[in-house]
Protein backbone atom coordinates (compact mmCIF):
# COMPACT_ATOMS: atom_id res chain seq x y z
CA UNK A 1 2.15 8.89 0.05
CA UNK A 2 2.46 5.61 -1.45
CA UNK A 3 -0.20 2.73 -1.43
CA UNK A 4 0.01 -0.76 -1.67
CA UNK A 5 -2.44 -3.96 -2.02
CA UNK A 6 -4.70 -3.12 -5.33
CA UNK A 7 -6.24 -6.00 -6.32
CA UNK A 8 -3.24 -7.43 -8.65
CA UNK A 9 -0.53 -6.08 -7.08
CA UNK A 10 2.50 -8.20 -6.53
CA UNK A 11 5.47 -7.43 -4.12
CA UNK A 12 7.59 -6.62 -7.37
CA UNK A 13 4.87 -4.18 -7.58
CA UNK A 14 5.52 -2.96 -4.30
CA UNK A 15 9.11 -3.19 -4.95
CA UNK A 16 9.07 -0.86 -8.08
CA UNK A 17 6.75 1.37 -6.12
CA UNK A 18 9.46 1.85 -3.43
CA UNK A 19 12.31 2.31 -6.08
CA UNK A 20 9.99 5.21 -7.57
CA UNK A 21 9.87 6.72 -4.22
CA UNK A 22 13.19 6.32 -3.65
CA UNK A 23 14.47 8.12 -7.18
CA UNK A 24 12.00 11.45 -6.31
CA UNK A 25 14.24 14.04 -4.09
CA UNK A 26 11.15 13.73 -1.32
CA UNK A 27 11.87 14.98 1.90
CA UNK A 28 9.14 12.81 3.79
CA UNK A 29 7.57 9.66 2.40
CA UNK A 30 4.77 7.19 3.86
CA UNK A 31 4.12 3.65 2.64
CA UNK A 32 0.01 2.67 3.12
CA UNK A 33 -2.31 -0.03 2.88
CA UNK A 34 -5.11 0.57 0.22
CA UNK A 35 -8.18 1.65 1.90
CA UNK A 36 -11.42 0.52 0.24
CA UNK A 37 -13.37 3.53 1.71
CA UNK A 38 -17.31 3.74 1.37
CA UNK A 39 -18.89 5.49 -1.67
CA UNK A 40 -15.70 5.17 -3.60
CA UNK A 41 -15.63 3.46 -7.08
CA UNK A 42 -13.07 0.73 -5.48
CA UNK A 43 -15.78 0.22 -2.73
CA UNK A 44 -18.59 -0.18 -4.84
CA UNK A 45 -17.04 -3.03 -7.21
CA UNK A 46 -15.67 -4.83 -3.63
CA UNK A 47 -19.26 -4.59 -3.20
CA UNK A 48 -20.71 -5.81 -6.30
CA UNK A 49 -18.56 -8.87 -5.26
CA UNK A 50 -19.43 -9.21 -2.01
CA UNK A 51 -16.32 -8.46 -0.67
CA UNK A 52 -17.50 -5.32 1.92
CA UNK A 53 -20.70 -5.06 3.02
CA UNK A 54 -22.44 -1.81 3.80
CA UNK A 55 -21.17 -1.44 6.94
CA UNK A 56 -17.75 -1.44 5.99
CA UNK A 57 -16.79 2.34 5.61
CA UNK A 58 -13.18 2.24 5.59
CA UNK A 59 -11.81 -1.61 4.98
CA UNK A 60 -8.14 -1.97 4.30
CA UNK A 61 -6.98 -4.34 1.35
CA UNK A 62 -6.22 -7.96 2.04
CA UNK A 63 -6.65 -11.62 1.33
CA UNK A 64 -9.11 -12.24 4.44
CA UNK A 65 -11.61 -10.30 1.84
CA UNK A 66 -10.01 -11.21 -1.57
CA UNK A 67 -9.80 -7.72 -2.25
CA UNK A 68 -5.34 -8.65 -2.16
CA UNK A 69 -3.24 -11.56 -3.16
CA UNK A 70 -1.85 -11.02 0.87
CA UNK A 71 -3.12 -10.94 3.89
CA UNK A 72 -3.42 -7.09 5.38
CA UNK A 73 -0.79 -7.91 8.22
CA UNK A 74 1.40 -8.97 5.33
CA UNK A 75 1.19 -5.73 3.28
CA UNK A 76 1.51 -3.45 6.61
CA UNK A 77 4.63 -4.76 7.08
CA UNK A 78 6.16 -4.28 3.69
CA UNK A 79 4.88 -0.90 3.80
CA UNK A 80 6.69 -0.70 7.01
CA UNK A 81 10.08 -2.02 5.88
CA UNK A 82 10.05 0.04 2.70
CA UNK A 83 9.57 3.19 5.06
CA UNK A 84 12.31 2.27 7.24
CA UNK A 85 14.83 1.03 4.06
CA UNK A 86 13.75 4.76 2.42
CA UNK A 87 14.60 6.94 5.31
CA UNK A 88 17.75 5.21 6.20
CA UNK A 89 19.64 4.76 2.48
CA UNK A 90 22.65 6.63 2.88
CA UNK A 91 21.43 9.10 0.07
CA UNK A 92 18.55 10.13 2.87
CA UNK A 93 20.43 10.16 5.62
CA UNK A 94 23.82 11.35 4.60
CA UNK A 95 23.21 12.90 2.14
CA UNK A 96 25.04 10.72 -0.51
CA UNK A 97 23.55 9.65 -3.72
């Protein structure tokens, strides 16, 4: 599993990220949005900032809480094209490097 949106992430971030898992001989991959889940040391600074509140127990990364650079709809969708580009390079599928 891969994660994207930490706080200074950048899609050349993401892109590096996806060119890692793309060099590893993995036989299954996922691409995720960064979770800030409650009682977690990522949580607890959001909420030092006021970014979650305590009723947030499981808040995905994004700009709508300043806790990303992009929106969460923005990230999910890079996520989504890196999975598709990594199981359909021709070194994946047939078996090629």
């Amino acid at each position: 599993m891969f994660i994207f949106g930490a706080p200074m992430e950048t899609t050349e971030h993401f892109d590096r990220t996806y060119r890692f898992a793309a060099s590893l001989p993995l036989d299954v991959t996922s691409f995720w949005v960064l979770d800030y889940t409650y009682g977690s040391i990522l949580w607890k600074k959001a909420y030092e900032e006021g970014k979650v509140t305590d009723e947030d127990f499981n808040t995905p990364a994004g700009l709508e809480r300043k806790t990303s650079i992009y929106p969460t709809r923005f990230i999910e969708e890079y996520g989504r094209k890196c999975f598709f580009r990594f199981y359909l390079r021709p070194s994946y599928c047939c078996g090629r490097p």
